[in-house]
Each structure stands twice: as C-alpha cells, then as structure tokens.
C-alpha atoms as a PDB file:
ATOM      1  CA  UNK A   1       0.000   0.000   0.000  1.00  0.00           C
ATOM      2  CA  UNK A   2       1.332   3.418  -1.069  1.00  0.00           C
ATOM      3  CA  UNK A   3       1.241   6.449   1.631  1.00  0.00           C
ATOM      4  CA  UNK A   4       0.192   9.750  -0.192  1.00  0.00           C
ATOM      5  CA  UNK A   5       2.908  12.338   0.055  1.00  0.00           C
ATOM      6  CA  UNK A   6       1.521  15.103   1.290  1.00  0.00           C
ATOM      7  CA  UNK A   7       2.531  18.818   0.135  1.00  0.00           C
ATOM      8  CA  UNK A   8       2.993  20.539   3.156  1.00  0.00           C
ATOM      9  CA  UNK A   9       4.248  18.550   6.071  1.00  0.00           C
ATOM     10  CA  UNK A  10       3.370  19.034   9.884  1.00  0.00           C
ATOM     11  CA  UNK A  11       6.171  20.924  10.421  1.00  0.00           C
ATOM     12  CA  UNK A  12       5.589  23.525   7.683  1.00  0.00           C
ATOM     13  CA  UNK A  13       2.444  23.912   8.873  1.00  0.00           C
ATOM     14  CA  UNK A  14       2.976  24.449  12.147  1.00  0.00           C
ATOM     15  CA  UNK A  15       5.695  26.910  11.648  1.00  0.00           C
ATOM     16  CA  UNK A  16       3.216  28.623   9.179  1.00  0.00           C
ATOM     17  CA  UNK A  17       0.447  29.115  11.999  1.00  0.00           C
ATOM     18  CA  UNK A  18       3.109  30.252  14.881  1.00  0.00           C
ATOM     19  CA  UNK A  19       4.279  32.893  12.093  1.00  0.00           C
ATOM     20  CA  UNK A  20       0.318  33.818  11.210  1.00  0.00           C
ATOM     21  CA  UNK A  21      -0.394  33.952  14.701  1.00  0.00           C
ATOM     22  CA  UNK A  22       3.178  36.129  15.576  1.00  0.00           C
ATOM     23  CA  UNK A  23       2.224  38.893  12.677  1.00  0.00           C
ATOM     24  CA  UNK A  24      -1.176  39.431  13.595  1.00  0.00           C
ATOM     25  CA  UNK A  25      -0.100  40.221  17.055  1.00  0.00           C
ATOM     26  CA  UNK A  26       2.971  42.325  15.721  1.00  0.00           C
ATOM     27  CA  UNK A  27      -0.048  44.531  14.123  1.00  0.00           C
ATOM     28  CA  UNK A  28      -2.383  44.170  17.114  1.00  0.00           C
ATOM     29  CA  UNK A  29       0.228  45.658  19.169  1.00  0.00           C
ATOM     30  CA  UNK A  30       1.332  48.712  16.765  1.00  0.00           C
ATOM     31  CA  UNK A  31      -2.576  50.096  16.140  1.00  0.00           C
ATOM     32  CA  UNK A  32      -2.769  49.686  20.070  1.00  0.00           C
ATOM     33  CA  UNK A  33       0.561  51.641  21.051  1.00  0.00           C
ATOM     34  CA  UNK A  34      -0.667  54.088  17.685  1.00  0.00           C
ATOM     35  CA  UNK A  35      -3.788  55.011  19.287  1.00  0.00           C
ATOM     36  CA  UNK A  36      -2.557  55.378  22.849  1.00  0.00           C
ATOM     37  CA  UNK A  37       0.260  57.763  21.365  1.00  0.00           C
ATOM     38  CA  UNK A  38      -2.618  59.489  19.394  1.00  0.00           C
ATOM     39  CA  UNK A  39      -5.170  60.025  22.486  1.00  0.00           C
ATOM     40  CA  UNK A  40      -1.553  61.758  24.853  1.00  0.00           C
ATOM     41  CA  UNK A  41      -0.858  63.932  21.844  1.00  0.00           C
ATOM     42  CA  UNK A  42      -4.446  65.093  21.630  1.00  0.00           C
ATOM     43  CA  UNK A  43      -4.916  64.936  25.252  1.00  0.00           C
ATOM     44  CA  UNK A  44      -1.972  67.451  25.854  1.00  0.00           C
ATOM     45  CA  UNK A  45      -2.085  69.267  22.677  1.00  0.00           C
ATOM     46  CA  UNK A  46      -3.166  72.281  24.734  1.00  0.00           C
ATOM     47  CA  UNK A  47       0.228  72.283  26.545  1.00  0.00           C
ATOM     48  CA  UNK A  48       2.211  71.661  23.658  1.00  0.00           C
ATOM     49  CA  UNK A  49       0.833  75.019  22.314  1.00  0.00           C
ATOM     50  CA  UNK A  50       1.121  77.131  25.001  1.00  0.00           C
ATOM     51  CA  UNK A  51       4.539  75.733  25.462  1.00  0.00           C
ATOM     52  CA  UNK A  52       5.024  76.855  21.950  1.00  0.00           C
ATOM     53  CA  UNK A  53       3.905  80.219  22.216  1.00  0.00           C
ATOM     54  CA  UNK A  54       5.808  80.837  25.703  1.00  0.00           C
ATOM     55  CA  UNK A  55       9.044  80.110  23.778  1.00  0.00           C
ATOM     56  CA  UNK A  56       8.390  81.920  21.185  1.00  0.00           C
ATOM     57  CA  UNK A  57       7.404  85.107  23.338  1.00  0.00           C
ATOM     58  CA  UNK A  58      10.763  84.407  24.820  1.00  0.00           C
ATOM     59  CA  UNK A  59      12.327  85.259  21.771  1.00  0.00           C
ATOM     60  CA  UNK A  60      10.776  87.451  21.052  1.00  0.00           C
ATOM     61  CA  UNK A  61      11.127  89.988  23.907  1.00  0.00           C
ATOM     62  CA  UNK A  62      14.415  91.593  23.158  1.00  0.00           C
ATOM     63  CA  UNK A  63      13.194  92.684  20.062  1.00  0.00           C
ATOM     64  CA  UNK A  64      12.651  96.143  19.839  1.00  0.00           C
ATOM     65  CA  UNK A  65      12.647  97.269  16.295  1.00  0.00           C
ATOM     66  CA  UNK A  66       9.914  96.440  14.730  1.00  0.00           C
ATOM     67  CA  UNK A  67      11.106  94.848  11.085  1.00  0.00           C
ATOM     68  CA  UNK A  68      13.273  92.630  13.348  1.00  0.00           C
ATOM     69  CA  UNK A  69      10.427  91.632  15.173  1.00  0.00           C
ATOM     70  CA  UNK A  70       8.530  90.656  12.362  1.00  0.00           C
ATOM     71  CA  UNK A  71      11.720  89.197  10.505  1.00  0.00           C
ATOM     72  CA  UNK A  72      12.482  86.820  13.995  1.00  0.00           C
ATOM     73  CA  UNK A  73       8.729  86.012  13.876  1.00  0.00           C
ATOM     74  CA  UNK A  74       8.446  84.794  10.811  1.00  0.00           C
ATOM     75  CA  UNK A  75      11.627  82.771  11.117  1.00  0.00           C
ATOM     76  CA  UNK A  76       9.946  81.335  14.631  1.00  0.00           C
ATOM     77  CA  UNK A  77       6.699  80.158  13.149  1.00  0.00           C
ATOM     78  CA  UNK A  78       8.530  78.554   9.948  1.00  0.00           C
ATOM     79  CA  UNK A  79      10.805  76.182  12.352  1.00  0.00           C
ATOM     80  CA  UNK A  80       7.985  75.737  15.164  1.00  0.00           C
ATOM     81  CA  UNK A  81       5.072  75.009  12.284  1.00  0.00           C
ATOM     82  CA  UNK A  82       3.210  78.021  13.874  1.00  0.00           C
ATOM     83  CA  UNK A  83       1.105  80.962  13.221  1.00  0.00           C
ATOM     84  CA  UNK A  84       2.018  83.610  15.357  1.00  0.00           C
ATOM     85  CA  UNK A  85       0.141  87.129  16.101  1.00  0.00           C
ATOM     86  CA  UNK A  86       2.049  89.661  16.541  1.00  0.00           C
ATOM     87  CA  UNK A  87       0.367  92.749  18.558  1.00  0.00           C
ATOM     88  CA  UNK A  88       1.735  96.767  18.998  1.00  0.00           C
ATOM     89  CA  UNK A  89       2.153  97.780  22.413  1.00  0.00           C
ATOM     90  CA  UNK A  90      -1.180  99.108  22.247  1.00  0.00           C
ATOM     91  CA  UNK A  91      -2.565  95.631  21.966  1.00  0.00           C
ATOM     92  CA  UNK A  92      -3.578  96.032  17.885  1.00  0.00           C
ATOM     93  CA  UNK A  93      -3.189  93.333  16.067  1.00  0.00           C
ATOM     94  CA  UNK A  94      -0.250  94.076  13.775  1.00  0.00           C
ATOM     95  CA  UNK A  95      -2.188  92.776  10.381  1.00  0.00           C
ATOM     96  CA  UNK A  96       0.938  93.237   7.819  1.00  0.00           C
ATOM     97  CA  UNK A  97       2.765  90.477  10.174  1.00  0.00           C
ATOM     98  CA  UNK A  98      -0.015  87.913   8.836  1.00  0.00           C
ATOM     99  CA  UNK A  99       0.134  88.807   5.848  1.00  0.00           C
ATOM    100  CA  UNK A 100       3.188  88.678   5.590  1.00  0.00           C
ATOM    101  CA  UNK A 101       3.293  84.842   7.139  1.00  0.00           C
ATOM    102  CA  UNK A 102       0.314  84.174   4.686  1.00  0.00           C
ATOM    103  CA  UNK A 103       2.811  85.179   1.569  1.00  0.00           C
ATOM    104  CA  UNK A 104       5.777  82.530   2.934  1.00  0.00           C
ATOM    105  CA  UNK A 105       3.247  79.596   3.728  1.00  0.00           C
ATOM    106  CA  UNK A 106       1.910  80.512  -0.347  1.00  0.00           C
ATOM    107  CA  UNK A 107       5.608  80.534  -1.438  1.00  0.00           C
ATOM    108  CA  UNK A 108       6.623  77.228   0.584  1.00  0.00           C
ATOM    109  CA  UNK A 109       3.521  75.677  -1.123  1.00  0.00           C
ATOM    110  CA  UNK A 110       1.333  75.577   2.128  1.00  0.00           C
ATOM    111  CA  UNK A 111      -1.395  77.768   0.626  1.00  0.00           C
ATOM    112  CA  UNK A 112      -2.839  77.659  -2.698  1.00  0.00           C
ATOM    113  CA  UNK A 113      -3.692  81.495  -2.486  1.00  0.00           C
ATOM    114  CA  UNK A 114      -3.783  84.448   0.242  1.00  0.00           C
ATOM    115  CA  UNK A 115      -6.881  85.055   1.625  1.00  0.00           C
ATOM    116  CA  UNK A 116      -8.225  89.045   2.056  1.00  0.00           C
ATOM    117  CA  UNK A 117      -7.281  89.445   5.777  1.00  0.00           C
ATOM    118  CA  UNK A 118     -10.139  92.140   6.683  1.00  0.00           C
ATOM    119  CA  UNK A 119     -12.530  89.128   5.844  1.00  0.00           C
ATOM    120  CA  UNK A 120     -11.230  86.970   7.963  1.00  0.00           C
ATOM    121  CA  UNK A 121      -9.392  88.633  11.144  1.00  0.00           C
ATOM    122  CA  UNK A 122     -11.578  90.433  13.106  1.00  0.00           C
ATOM    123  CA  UNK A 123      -9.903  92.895  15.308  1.00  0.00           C
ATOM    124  CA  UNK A 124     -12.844  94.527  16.970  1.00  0.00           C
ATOM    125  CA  UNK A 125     -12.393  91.923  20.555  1.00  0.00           C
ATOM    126  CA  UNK A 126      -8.496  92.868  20.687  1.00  0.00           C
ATOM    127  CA  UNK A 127      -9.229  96.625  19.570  1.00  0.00           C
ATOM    128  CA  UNK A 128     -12.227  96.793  22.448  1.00  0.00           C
ATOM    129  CA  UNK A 129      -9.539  94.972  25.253  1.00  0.00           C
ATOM    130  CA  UNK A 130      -6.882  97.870  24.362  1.00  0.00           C
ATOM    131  CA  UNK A 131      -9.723 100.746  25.192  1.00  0.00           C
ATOM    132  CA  UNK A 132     -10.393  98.781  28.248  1.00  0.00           C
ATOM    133  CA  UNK A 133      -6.808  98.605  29.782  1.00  0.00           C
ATOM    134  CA  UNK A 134      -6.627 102.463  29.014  1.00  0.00           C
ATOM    135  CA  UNK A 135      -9.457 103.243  31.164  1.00  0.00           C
END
C-alpha cells in the first residue's frame, strides 16, 4: 500500500500558523501603542501650544525694532510650524505680520492662495480689550 505524500508537512504547517499567529499580534500591538500615542498627543495638545507660544514670546522679547520683530517672527513660526500674532504695544493686532506669514506659507507651497485678511481677522475683541486697559 502506497502512503500519499503530502505537500505541506506538519512541520511547515505548524511553523506557518506560529508565524500567522506572531504577525497578527505584531499589528495588534502597533494600532494599540498608535492610538494610545494618538489620544496623549491630543490629550496634551493644549500644553504643547502654550509651550510653543511661551518660547516663542521668549524670543521674542528683546526685540525692539519692529522689522526685526517681524523678521524673527516669521523665522519662529517657519521652524515651530506656527502661526504667530504679533500685537503693537497698544494691543492692535499688527495685520501686515499675517500677511506677511500668509505670503511665505503661499511661497513654501502651504497655501494655494492668500486670503483678504479684513474678511477673515476680526480685530474689533483685541481693539475693544486695548480701550479697556486704558481706562
């Protein structure tokens, strides 16, 4: 009587299901650690930015002329990813610095196109704070 031969032996298959069995939890483990990475980021994004923005007034500071100001503050918020707002020492919003950021992010490819900044920064709630700190 003639044994069949058989394609795959035990072994082969054995090895086959340990190696299944090892890359599904190779995968189980990286969406796990991916999404518990995800959640602190979002958790503490807060902190990240106010971190951000505390450095960045801290390099700010020394500045006193006003084209370096804008010059350091563009250079901040291209190596930090940021928008920054710069304000006068009146506490008005100093417009020309955005749009000034807005035509480096459309250079660098960031932005298809500047937008009008009257339509979209309203200054009124920073203007209104400045007459209330004069009072």
């Amino acid at each position: 009587m003639r044994i069949p031969h058989q394609f795959l032996g035990m072994r082969w298959w054995l090895g086959l299901a340990f190696a299944v069995v090892a890359g599904f939890t190779a995968v189980a483990v990286v969406i796990v650690f991916n999404a518990r990475a995800e959640n602190a980021i979002r958790a503490h994004a807060q902190e990240f930015a106010v971190g951000n923005a505390v450095a960045a007034s801290e390099a700010l500071k020394n500045d006193v002329d006003l084209g370096k100001l804008r010059s350091d503050a563009a250079a901040i918020a291209a190596r930090r990813n940021l928008a920054l707002f710069v304000f006068d020492r009146n506490g008005r919003l100093l417009v020309t610095d955005i749009e000034r950021q807005m035509a480096w992010w459309t250079a660098n490819g960031f932005m298809k196109k500047t937008l009008p900044l009257r339509s979209i920064v309203d200054t009124s709630f920073v203007e209104e704070a400045a007459k209330a700190l004069d009072r």
